[in-house]
PDB file of N, CA and C in Angstrom:
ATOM      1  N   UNK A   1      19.039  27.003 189.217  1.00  0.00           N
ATOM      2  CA  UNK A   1      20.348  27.580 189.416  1.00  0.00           C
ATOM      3  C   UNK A   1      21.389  26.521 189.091  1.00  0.00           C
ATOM      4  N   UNK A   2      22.677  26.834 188.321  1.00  0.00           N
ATOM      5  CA  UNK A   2      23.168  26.565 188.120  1.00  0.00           C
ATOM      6  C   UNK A   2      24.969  26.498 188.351  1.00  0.00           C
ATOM      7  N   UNK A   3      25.641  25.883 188.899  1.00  0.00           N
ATOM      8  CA  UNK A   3      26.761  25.891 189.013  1.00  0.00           C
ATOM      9  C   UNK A   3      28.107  25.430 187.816  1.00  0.00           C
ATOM     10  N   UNK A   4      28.722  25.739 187.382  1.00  0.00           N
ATOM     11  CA  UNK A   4      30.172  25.273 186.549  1.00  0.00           C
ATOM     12  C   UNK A   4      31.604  25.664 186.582  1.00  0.00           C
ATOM     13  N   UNK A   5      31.997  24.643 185.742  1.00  0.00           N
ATOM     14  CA  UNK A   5      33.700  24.988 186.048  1.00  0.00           C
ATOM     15  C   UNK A   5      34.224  24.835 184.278  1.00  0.00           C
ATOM     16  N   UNK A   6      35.019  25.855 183.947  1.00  0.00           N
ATOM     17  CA  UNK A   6      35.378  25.259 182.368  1.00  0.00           C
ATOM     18  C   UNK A   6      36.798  25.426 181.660  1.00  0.00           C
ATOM     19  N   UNK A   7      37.345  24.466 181.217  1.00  0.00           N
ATOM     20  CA  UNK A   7      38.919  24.949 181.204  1.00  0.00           C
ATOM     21  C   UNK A   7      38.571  25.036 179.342  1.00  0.00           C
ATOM     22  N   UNK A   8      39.190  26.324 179.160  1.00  0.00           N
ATOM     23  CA  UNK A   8      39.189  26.693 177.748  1.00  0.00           C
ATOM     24  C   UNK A   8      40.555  26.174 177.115  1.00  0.00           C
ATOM     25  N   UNK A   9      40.671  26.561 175.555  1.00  0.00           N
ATOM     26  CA  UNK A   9      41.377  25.779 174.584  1.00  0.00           C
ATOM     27  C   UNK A   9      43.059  26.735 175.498  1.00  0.00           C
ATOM     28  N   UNK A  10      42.728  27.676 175.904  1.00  0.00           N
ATOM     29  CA  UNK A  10      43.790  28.491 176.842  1.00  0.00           C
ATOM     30  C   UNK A  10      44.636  27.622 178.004  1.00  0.00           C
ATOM     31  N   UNK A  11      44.468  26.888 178.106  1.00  0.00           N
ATOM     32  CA  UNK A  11      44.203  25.965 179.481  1.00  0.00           C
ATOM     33  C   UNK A  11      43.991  26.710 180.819  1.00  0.00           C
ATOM     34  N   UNK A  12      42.837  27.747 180.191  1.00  0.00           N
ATOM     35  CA  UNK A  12      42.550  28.880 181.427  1.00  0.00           C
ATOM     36  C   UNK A  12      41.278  27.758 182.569  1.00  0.00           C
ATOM     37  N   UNK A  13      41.174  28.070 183.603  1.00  0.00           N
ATOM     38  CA  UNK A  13      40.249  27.794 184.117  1.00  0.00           C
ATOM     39  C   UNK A  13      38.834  28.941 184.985  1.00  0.00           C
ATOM     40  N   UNK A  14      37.664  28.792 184.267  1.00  0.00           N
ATOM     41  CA  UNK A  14      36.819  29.488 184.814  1.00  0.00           C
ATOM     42  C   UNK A  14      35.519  28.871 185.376  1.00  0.00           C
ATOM     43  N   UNK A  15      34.829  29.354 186.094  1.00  0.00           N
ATOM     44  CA  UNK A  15      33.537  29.115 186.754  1.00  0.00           C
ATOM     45  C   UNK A  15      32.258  29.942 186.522  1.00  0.00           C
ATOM     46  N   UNK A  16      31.390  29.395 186.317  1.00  0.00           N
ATOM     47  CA  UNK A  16      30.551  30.027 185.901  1.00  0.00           C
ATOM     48  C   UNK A  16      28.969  29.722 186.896  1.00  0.00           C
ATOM     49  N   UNK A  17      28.108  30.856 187.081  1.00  0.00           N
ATOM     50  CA  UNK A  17      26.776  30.778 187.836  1.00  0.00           C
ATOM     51  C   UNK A  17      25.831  31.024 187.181  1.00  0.00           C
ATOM     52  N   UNK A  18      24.672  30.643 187.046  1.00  0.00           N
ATOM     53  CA  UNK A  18      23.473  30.719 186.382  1.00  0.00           C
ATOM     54  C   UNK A  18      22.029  30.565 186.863  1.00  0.00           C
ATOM     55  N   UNK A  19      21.245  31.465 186.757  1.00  0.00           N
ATOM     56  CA  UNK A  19      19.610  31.351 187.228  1.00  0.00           C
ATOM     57  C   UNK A  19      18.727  31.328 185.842  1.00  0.00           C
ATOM     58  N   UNK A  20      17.433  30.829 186.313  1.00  0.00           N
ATOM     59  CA  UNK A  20      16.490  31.215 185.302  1.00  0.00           C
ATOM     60  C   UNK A  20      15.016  31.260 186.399  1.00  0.00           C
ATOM     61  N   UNK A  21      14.192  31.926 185.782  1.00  0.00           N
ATOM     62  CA  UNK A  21      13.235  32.217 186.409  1.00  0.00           C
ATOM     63  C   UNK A  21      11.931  32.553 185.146  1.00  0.00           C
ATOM     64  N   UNK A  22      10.809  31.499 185.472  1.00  0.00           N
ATOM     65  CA  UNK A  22       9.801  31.295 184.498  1.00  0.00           C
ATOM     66  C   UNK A  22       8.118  32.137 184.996  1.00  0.00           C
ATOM     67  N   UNK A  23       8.169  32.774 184.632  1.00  0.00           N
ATOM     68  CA  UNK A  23       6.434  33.656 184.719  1.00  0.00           C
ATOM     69  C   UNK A  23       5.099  33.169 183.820  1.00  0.00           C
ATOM     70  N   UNK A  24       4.316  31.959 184.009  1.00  0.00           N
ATOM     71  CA  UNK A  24       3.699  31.893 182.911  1.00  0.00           C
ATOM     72  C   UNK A  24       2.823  33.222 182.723  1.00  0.00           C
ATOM     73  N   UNK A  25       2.339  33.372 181.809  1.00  0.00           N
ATOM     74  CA  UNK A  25       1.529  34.504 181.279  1.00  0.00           C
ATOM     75  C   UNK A  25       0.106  33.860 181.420  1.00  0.00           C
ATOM     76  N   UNK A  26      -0.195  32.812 180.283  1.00  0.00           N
ATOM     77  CA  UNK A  26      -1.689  32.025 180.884  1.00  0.00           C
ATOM     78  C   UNK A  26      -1.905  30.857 181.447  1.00  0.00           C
ATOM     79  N   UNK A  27      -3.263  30.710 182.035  1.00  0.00           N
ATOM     80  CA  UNK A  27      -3.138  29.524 182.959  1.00  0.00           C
ATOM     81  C   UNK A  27      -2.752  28.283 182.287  1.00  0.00           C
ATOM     82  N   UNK A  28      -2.439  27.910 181.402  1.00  0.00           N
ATOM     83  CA  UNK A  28      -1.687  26.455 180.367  1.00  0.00           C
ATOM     84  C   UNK A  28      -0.139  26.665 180.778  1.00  0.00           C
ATOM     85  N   UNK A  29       0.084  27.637 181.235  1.00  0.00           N
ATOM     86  CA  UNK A  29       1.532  27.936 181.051  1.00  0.00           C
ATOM     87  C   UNK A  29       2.341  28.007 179.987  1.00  0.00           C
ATOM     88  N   UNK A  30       1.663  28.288 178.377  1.00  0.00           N
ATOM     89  CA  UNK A  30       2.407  27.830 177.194  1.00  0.00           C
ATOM     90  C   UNK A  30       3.043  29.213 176.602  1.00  0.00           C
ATOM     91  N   UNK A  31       2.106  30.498 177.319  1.00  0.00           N
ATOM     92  CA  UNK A  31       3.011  31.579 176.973  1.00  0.00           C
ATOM     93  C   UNK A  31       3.922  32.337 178.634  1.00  0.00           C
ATOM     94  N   UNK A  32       4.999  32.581 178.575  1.00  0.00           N
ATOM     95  CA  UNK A  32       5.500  33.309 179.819  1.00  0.00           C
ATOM     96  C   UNK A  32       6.211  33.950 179.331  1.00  0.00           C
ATOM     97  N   UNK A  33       6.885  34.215 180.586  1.00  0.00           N
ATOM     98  CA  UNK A  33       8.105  35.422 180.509  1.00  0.00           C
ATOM     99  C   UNK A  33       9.359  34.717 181.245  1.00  0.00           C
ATOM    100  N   UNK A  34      10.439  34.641 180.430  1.00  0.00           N
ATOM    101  CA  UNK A  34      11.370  34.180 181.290  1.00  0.00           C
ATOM    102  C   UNK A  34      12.694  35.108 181.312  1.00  0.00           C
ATOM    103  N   UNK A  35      13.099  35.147 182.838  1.00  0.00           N
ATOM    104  CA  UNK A  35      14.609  35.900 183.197  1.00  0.00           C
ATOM    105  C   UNK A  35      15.806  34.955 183.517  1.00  0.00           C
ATOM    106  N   UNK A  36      16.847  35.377 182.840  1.00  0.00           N
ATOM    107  CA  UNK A  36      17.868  34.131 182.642  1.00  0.00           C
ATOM    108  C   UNK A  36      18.887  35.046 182.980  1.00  0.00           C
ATOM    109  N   UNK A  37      19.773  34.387 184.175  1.00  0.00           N
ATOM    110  CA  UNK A  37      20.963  35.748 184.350  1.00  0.00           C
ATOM    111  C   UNK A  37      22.287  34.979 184.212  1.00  0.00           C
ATOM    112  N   UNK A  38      23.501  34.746 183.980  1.00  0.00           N
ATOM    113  CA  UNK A  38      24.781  34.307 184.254  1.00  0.00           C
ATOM    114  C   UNK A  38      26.337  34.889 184.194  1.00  0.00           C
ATOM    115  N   UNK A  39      26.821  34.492 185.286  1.00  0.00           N
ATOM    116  CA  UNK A  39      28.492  35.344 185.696  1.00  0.00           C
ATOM    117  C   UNK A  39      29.151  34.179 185.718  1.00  0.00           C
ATOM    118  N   UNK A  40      30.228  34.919 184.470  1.00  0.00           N
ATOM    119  CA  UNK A  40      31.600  33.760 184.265  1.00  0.00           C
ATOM    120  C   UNK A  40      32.620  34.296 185.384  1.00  0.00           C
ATOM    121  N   UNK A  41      33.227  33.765 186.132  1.00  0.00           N
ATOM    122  CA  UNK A  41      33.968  34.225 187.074  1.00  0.00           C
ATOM    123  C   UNK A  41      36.106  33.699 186.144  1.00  0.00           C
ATOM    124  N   UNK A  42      36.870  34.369 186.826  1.00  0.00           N
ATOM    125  CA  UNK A  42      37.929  33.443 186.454  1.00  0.00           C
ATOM    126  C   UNK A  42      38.786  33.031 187.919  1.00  0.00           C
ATOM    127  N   UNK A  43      39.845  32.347 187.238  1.00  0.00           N
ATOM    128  CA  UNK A  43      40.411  31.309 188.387  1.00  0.00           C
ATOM    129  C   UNK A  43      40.145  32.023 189.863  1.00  0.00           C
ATOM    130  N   UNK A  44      40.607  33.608 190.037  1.00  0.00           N
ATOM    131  CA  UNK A  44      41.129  34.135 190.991  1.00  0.00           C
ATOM    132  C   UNK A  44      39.737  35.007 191.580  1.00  0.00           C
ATOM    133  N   UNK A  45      38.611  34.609 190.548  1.00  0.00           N
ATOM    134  CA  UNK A  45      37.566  35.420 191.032  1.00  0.00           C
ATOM    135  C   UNK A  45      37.369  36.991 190.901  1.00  0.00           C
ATOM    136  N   UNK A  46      38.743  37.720 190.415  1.00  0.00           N
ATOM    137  CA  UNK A  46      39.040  39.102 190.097  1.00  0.00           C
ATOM    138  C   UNK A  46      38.347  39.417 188.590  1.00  0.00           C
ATOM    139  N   UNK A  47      38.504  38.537 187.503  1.00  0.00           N
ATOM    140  CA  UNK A  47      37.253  39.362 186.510  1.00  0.00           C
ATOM    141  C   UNK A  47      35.903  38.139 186.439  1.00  0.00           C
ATOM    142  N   UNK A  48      35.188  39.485 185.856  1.00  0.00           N
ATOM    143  CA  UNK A  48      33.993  38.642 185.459  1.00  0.00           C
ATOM    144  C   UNK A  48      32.857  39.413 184.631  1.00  0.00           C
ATOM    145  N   UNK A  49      32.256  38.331 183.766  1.00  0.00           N
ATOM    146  CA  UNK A  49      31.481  38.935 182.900  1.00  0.00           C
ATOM    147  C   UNK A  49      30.157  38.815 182.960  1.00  0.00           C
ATOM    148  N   UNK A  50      29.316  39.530 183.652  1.00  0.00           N
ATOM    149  CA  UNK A  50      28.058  39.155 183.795  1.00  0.00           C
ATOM    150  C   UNK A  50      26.825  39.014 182.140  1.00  0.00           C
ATOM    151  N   UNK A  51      26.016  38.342 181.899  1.00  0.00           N
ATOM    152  CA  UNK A  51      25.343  38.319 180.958  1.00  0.00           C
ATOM    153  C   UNK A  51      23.562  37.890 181.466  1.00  0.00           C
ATOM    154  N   UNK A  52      22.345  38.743 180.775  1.00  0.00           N
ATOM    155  CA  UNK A  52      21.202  38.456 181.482  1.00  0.00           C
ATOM    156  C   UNK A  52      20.179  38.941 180.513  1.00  0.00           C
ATOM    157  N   UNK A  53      19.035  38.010 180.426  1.00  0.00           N
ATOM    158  CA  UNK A  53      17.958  38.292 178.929  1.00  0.00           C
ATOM    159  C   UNK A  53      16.658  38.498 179.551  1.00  0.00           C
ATOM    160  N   UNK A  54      15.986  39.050 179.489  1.00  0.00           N
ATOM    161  CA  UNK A  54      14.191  38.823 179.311  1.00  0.00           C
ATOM    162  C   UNK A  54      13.715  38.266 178.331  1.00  0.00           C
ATOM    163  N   UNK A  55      12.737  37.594 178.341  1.00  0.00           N
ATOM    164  CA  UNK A  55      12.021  37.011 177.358  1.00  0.00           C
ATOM    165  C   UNK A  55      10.993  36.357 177.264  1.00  0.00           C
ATOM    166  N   UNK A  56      10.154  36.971 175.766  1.00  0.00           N
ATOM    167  CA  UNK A  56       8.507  36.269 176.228  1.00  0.00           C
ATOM    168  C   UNK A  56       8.883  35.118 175.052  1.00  0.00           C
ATOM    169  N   UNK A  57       8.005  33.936 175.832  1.00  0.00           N
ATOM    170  CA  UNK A  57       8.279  32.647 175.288  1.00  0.00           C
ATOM    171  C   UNK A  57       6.973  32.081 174.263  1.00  0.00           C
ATOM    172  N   UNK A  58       6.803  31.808 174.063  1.00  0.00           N
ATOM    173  CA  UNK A  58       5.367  30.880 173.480  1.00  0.00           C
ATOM    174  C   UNK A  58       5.804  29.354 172.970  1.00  0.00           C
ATOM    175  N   UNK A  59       4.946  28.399 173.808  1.00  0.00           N
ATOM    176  CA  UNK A  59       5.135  27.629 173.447  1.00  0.00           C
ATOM    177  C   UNK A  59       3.570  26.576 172.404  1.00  0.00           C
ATOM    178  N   UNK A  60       3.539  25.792 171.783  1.00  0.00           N
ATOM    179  CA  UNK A  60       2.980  25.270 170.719  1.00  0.00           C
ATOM    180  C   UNK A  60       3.004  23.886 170.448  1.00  0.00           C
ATOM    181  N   UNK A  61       2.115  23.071 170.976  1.00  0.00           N
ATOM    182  CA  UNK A  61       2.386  21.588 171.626  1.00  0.00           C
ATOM    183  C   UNK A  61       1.386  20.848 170.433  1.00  0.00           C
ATOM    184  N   UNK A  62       1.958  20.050 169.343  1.00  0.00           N
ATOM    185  CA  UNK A  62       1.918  19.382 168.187  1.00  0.00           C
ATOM    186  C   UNK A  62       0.929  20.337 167.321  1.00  0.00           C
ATOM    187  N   UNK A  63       2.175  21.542 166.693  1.00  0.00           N
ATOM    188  CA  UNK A  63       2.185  22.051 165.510  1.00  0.00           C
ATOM    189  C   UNK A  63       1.704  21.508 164.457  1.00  0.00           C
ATOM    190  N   UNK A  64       2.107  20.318 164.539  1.00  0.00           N
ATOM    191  CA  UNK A  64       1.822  18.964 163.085  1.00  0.00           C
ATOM    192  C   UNK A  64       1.664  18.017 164.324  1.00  0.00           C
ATOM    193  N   UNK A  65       1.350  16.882 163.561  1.00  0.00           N
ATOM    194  CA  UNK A  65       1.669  15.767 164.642  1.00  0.00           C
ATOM    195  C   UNK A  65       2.962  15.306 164.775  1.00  0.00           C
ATOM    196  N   UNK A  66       2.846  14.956 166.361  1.00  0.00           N
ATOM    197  CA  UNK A  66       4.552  14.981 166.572  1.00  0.00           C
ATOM    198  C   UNK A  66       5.506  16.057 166.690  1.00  0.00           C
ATOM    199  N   UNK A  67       4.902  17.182 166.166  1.00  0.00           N
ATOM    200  CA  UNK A  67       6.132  18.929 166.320  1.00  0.00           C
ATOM    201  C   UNK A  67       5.759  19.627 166.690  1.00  0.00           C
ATOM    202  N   UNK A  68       6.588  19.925 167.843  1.00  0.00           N
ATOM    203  CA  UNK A  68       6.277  21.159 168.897  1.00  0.00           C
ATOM    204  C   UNK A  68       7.198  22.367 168.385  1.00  0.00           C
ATOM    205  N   UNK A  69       6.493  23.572 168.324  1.00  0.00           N
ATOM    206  CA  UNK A  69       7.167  24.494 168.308  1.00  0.00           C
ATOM    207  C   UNK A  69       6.948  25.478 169.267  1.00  0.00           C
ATOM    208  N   UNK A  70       8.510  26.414 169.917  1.00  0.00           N
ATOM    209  CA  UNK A  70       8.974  27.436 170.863  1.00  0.00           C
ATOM    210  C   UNK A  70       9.184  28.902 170.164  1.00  0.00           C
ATOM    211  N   UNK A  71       8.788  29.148 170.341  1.00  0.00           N
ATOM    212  CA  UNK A  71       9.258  30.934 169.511  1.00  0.00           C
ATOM    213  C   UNK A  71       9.466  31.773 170.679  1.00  0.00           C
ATOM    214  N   UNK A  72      10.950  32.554 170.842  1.00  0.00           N
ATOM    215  CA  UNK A  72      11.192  33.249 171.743  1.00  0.00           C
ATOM    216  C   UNK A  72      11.695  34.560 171.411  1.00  0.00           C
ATOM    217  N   UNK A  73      11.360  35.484 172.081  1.00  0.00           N
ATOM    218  CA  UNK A  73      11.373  37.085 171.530  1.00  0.00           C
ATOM    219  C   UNK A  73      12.289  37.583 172.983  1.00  0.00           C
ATOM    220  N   UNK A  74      13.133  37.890 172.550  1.00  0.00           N
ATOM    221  CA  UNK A  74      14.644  37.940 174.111  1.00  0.00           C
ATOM    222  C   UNK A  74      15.057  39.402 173.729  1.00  0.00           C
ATOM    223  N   UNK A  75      15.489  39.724 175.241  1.00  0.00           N
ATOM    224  CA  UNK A  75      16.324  41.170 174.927  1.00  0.00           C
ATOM    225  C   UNK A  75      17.617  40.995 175.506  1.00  0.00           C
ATOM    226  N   UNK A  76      18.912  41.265 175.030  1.00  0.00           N
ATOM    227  CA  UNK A  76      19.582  40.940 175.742  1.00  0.00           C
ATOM    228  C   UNK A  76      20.721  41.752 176.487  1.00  0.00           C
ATOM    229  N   UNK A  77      20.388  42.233 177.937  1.00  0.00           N
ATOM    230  CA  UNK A  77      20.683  43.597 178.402  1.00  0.00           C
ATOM    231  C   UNK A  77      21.952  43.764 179.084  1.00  0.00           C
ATOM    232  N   UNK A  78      23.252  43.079 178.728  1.00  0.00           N
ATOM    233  CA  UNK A  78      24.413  43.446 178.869  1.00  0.00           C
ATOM    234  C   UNK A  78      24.649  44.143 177.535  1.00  0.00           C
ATOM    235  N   UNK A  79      24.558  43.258 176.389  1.00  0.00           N
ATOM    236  CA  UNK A  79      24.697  43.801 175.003  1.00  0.00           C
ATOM    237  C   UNK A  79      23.701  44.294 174.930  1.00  0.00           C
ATOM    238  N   UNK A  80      22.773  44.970 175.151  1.00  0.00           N
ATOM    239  CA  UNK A  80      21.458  45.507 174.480  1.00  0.00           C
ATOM    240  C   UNK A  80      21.044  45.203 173.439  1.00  0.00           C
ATOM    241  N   UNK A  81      20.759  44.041 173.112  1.00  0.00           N
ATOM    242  CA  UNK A  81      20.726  43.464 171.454  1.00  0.00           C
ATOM    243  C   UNK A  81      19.374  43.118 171.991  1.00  0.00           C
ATOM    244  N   UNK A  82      18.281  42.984 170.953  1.00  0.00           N
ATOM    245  CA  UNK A  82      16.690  42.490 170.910  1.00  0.00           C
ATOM    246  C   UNK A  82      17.401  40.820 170.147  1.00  0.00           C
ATOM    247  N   UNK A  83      16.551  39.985 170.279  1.00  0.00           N
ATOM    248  CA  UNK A  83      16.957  38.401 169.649  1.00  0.00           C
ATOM    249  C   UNK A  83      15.376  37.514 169.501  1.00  0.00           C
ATOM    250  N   UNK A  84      15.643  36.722 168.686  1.00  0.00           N
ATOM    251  CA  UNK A  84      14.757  36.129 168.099  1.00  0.00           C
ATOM    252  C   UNK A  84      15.246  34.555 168.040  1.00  0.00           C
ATOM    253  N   UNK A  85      14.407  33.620 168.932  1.00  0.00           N
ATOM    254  CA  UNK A  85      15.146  32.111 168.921  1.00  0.00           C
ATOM    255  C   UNK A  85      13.537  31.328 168.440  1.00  0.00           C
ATOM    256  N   UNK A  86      13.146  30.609 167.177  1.00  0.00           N
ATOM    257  CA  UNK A  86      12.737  29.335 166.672  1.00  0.00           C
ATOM    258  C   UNK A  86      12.931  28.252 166.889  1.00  0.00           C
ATOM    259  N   UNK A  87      12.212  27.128 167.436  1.00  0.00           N
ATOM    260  CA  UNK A  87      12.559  25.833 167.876  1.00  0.00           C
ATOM    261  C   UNK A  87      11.665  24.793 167.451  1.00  0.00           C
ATOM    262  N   UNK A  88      12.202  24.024 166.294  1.00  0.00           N
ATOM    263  CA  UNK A  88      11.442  22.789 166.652  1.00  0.00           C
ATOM    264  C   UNK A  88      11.881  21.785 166.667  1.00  0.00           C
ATOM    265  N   UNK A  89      11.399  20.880 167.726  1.00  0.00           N
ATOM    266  CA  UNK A  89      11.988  19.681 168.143  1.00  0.00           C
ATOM    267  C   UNK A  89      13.392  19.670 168.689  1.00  0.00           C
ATOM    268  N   UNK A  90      13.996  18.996 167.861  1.00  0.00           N
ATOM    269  CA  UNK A  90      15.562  19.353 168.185  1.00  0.00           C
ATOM    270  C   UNK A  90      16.063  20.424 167.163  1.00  0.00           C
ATOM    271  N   UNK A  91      15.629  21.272 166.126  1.00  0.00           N
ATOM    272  CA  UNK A  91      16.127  22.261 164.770  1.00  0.00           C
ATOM    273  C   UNK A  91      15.743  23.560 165.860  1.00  0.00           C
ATOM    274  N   UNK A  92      17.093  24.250 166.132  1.00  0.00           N
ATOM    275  CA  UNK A  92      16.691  25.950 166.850  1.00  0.00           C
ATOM    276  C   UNK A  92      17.400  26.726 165.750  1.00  0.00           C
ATOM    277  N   UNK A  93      16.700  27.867 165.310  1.00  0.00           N
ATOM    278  CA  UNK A  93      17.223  29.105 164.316  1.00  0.00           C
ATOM    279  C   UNK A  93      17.410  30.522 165.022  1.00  0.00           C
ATOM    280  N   UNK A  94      18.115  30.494 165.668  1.00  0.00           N
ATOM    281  CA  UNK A  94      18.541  32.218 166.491  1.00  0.00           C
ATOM    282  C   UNK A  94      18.748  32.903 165.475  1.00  0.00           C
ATOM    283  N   UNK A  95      18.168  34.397 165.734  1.00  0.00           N
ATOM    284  CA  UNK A  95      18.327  35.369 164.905  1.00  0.00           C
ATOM    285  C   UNK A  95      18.476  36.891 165.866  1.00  0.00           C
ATOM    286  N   UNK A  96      19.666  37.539 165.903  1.00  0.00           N
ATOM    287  CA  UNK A  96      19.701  38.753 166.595  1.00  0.00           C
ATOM    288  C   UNK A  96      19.351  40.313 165.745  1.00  0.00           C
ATOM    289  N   UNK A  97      19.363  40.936 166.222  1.00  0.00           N
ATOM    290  CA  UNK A  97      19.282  42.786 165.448  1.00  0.00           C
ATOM    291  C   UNK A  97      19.938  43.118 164.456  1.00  0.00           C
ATOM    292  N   UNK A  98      21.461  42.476 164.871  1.00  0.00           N
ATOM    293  CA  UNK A  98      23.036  42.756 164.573  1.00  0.00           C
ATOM    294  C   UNK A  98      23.375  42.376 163.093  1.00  0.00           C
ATOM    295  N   UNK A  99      21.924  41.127 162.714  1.00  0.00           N
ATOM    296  CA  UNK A  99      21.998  40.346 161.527  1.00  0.00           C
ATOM    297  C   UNK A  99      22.796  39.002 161.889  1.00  0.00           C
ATOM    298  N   UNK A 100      23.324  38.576 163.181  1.00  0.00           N
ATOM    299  CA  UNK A 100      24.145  37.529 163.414  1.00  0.00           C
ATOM    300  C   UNK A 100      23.190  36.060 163.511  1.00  0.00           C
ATOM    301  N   UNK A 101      23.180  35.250 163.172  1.00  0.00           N
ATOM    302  CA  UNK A 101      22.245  34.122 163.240  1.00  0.00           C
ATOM    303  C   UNK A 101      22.913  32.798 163.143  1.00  0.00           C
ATOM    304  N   UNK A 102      22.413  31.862 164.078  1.00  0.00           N
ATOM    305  CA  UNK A 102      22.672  30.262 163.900  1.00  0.00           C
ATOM    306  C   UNK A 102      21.634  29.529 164.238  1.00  0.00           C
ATOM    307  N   UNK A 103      21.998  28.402 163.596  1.00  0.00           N
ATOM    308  CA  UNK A 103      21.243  27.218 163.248  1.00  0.00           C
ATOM    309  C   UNK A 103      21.713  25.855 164.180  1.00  0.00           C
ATOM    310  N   UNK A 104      20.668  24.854 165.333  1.00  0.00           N
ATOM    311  CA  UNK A 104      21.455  24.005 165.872  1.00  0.00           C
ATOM    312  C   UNK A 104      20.848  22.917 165.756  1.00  0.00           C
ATOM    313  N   UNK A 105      21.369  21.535 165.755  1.00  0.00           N
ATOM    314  CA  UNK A 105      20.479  20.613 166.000  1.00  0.00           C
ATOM    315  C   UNK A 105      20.946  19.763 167.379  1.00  0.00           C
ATOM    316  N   UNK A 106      20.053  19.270 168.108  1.00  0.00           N
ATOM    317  CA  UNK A 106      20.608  18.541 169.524  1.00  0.00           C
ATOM    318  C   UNK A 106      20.346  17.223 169.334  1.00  0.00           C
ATOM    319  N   UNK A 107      21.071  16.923 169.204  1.00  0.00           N
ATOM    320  CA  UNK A 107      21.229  15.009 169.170  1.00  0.00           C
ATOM    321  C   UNK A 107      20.302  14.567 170.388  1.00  0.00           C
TER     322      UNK A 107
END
Protein backbone atom coordinates (compact mmCIF):
# COMPACT_ATOMS: atom_id res chain seq x y z
CA UNK A 1 0.00 0.00 0.00
CA UNK A 2 0.81 3.02 -0.96
CA UNK A 3 0.49 6.63 0.06
CA UNK A 4 1.17 10.20 -2.14
CA UNK A 5 0.92 13.74 -2.57
CA UNK A 6 1.45 15.52 -6.18
CA UNK A 7 1.42 19.10 -7.23
CA UNK A 8 0.78 19.21 -11.06
CA UNK A 9 2.17 21.68 -13.82
CA UNK A 10 -1.50 23.44 -12.52
CA UNK A 11 -0.01 24.19 -9.24
CA UNK A 12 -3.00 21.94 -8.25
CA UNK A 13 -2.36 19.75 -5.33
CA UNK A 14 -3.51 16.04 -5.15
CA UNK A 15 -3.12 12.80 -3.15
CA UNK A 16 -3.16 9.74 -4.20
CA UNK A 17 -3.73 5.80 -2.55
CA UNK A 18 -2.61 2.64 -3.88
CA UNK A 19 -2.73 -1.31 -3.22
CA UNK A 20 -1.44 -4.26 -4.98
CA UNK A 21 -2.09 -7.69 -4.19
CA UNK A 22 -0.01 -10.81 -5.70
CA UNK A 23 -1.65 -14.56 -6.17
CA UNK A 24 1.06 -16.83 -7.32
CA UNK A 25 -0.48 -19.37 -9.65
CA UNK A 26 2.56 -22.05 -9.23
CA UNK A 27 4.55 -23.12 -6.48
CA UNK A 28 7.92 -21.01 -8.04
CA UNK A 29 5.73 -18.15 -7.87
CA UNK A 30 6.82 -17.09 -11.52
CA UNK A 31 3.26 -17.17 -12.88
CA UNK A 32 0.32 -15.18 -10.72
CA UNK A 33 -2.35 -13.04 -10.73
CA UNK A 34 -2.04 -9.64 -9.65
CA UNK A 35 -4.83 -6.87 -8.39
CA UNK A 36 -3.62 -3.32 -8.42
CA UNK A 37 -6.23 -0.65 -7.31
CA UNK A 38 -5.58 3.36 -7.01
CA UNK A 39 -7.68 6.75 -5.99
CA UNK A 40 -6.35 10.16 -6.91
CA UNK A 41 -8.08 12.27 -4.40
CA UNK A 42 -7.91 16.33 -4.80
CA UNK A 43 -6.96 19.07 -2.33
CA UNK A 44 -10.52 19.13 -0.72
CA UNK A 45 -11.06 15.40 -1.03
CA UNK A 46 -14.50 16.21 -3.06
CA UNK A 47 -13.33 14.58 -6.53
CA UNK A 48 -11.73 11.56 -7.28
CA UNK A 49 -10.76 9.16 -9.78
CA UNK A 50 -10.59 5.72 -8.95
CA UNK A 51 -8.45 3.34 -11.37
CA UNK A 52 -7.95 -0.78 -10.87
CA UNK A 53 -6.42 -3.81 -13.22
CA UNK A 54 -6.32 -7.63 -12.97
CA UNK A 55 -3.63 -9.34 -14.26
CA UNK A 56 -1.93 -12.60 -15.07
CA UNK A 57 1.78 -12.12 -14.86
CA UNK A 58 4.52 -14.57 -16.02
CA UNK A 59 7.62 -14.20 -15.06
CA UNK A 60 11.05 -15.76 -16.92
CA UNK A 61 14.33 -15.71 -14.93
CA UNK A 62 17.51 -15.60 -17.53
CA UNK A 63 15.77 -15.70 -20.90
CA UNK A 64 19.45 -15.38 -22.27
CA UNK A 65 22.00 -15.02 -19.81
CA UNK A 66 21.62 -12.13 -17.77
CA UNK A 67 17.70 -11.29 -19.22
CA UNK A 68 14.82 -11.68 -17.45
CA UNK A 69 11.71 -11.39 -19.03
CA UNK A 70 7.85 -10.27 -17.51
CA UNK A 71 4.93 -10.57 -19.86
CA UNK A 72 1.73 -9.20 -18.46
CA UNK A 73 -1.83 -9.71 -19.83
CA UNK A 74 -4.02 -6.78 -17.66
CA UNK A 75 -7.60 -5.76 -17.88
CA UNK A 76 -8.24 -2.56 -17.07
CA UNK A 77 -11.73 -2.09 -15.36
CA UNK A 78 -12.44 1.58 -14.91
CA UNK A 79 -11.66 1.98 -18.70
CA UNK A 80 -12.49 -1.49 -19.68
CA UNK A 81 -9.53 -1.69 -21.94
CA UNK A 82 -7.70 -5.45 -22.12
CA UNK A 83 -3.55 -4.38 -22.08
CA UNK A 84 -0.54 -6.05 -22.84
CA UNK A 85 2.90 -4.98 -20.85
CA UNK A 86 6.62 -6.73 -22.12
CA UNK A 87 9.57 -6.32 -19.91
CA UNK A 88 12.99 -6.80 -20.14
CA UNK A 89 15.35 -5.77 -17.78
CA UNK A 90 14.97 -2.20 -17.68
CA UNK A 91 13.17 -2.02 -21.82
CA UNK A 92 8.99 -2.23 -20.96
CA UNK A 93 6.70 -2.17 -24.34
CA UNK A 94 2.88 -1.55 -23.23
CA UNK A 95 0.45 -2.26 -25.70
CA UNK A 96 -3.48 -1.61 -25.13
CA UNK A 97 -6.82 -2.71 -27.44
CA UNK A 98 -7.24 1.03 -28.31
CA UNK A 99 -3.88 0.59 -30.46
CA UNK A 100 -2.22 3.13 -27.84
CA UNK A 101 1.38 1.89 -26.95
CA UNK A 102 4.71 2.99 -25.15
CA UNK A 103 8.02 2.17 -24.83
CA UNK A 104 10.20 2.85 -21.36
CA UNK A 105 13.52 2.50 -20.20
CA UNK A 106 14.37 2.84 -16.21
CA UNK A 107 17.66 4.12 -15.48
Amino acid sequence: MGIGVQLNKEEKLSYSVRGKKSFPITANGLVGINLKGKCYFDKEFKERKPRGAVELAWSIFNFQKDQDVRIKIGYEICDQVPYLQIRENNWTLGADIHGKWNVRFDL
